[in-house]
Protein backbone atom coordinates (compact mmCIF):
# COMPACT_ATOMS: atom_id res chain seq x y z
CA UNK A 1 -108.43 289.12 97.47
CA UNK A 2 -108.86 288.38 101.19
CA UNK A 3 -110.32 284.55 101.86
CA UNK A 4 -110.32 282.93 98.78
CA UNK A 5 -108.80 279.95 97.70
CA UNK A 6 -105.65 281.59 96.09
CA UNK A 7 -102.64 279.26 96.39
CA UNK A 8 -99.25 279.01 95.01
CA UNK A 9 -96.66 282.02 96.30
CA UNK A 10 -95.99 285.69 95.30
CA UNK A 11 -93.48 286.45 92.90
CA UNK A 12 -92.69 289.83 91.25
CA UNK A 13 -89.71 291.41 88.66
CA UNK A 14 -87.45 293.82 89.55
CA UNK A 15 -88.81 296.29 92.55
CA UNK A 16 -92.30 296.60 92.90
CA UNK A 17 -94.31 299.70 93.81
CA UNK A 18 -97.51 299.35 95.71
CA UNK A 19 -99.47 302.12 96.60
CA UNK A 20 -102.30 301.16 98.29
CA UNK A 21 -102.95 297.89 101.04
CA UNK A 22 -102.22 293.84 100.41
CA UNK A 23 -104.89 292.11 101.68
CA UNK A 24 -104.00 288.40 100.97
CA UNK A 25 -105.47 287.20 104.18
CA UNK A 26 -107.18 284.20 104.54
CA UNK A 27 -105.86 281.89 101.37
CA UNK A 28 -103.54 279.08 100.81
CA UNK A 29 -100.26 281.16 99.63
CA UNK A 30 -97.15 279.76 100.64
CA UNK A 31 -93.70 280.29 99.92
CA UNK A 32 -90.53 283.33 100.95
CA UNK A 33 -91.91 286.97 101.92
CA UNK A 34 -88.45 287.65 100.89
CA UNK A 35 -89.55 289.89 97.87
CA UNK A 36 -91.25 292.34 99.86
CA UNK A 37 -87.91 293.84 100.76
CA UNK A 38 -87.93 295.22 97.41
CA UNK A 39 -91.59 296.38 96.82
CA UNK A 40 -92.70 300.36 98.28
CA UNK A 41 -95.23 300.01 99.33
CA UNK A 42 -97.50 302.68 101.07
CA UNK A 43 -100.21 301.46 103.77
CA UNK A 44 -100.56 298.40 104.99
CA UNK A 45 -99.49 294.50 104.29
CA UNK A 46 -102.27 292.26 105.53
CA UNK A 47 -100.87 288.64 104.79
CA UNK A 48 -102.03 286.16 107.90
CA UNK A 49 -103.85 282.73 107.54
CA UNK A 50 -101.65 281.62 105.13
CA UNK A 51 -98.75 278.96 104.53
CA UNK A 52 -95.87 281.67 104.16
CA UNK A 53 -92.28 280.23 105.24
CA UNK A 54 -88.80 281.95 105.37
CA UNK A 55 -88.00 285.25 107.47
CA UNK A 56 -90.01 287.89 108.37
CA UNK A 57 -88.79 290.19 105.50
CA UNK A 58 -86.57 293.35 106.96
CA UNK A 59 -89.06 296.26 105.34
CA UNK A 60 -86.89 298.64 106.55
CA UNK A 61 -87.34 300.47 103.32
CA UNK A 62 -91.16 300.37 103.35
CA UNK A 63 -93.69 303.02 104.82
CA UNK A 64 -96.34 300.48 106.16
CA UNK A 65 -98.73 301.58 108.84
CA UNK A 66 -100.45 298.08 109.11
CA UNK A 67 -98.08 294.87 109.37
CA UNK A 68 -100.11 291.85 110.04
CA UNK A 69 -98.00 288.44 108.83
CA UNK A 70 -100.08 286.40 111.99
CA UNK A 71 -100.91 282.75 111.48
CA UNK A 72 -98.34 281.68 108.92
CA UNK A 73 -95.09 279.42 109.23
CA UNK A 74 -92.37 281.93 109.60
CA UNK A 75 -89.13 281.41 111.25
CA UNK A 76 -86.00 282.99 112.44
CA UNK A 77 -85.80 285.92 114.43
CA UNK A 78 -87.44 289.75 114.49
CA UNK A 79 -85.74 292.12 112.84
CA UNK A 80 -85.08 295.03 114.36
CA UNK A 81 -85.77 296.79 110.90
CA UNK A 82 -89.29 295.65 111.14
CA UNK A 83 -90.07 298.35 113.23
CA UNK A 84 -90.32 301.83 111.01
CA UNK A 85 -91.35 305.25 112.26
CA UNK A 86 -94.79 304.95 110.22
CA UNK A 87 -96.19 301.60 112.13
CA UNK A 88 -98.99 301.40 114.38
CA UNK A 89 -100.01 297.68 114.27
CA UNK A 90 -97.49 294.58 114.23
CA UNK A 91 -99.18 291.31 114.50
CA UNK A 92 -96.34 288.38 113.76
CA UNK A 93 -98.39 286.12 116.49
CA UNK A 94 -98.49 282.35 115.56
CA UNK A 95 -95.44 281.75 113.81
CA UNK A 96 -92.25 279.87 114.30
CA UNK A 97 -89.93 283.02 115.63
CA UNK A 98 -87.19 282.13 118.31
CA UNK A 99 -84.34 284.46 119.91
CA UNK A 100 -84.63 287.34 121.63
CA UNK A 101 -87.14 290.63 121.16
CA UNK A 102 -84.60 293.09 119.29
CA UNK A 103 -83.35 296.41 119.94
CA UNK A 104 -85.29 298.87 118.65
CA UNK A 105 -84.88 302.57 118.12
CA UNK A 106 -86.45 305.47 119.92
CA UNK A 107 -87.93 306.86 116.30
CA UNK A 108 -90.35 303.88 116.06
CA UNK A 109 -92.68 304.87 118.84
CA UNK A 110 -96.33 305.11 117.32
CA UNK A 111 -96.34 301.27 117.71
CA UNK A 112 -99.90 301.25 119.34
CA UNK A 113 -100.72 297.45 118.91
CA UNK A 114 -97.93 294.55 118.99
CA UNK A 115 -98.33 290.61 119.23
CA UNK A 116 -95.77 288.59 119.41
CA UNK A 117 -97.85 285.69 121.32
CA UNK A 118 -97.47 281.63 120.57
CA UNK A 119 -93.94 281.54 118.90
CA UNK A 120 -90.79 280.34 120.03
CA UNK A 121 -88.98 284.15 121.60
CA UNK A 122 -86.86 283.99 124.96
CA UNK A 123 -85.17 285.85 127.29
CA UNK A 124 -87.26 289.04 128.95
CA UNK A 125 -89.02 292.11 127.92
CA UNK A 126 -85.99 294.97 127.30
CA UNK A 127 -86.40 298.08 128.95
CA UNK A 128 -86.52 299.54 125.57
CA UNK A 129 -90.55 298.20 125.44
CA UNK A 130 -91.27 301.67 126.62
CA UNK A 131 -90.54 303.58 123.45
CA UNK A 132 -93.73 302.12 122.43
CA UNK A 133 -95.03 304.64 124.13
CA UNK A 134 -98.67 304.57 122.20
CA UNK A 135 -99.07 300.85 123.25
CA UNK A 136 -101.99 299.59 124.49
């Protein structure tokens, strides 16, 4: 369903189980990502150029290799939760994220690909960077 002309927000019952990708990319979906922190899902969440507002959601619970919530209105600050031993590829670039980057666990370490660029963060790259230790 990636670039269309979808609009309106997501909205699901109860948990949600996903097994395979989101790609929502590229439409005119708005609203809280706040949901996701009750959907498994398995692969990855593709969900930039859209309208989305809120938080980025915690997913702490959710085994995605592919994160990509770039281009969207998001706010607040990165949870450390964010970052789960399965990841490889975090885009949250062009948002609305402030505060500082967070602390962040020697497990999550196949990070290969993070951008963080044109948002609000502060303060200076932690030492703890380098447990990305697949970034490029």
């Amino acid at each position: 369903f990636a670039s269309n002309l979808l609009s309106g927000s997501i909205s699901a019952s109860g948990n949600c189980t996903i097994r395979a990708s989101i790609e929502l990319n590229g439409n005119q979906l708005s609203g809280s990502l706040d949901l996701l922190n009750t959907c498994h899902t398995i692969g990855n969440m593709i969900l930039h150029n859209n309208s989305f507002t809120g938080t980025v959601p915690s997913l702490e619970l959710v085994p995605l290799n592919i994160v990509d919530f770039h281009q969207n209105k998001l706010t607040g600050t990165i949870p450390a939760s964010i970052f789960t031993p399965y990841m490889y590829y975090l885009d949250l670039s062009q948002n609305q994220l402030t505060g500082n980057f967070p602390n962040v666990s020697s497990s999550h370490k196949s990070i290969s690909f993070l951008n963080l660029a044109h948002n609000q963060l502060q303060g200076t790259i932690p030492d703890q960077i380098s447990v990305f230790s697949y970034l490029q």
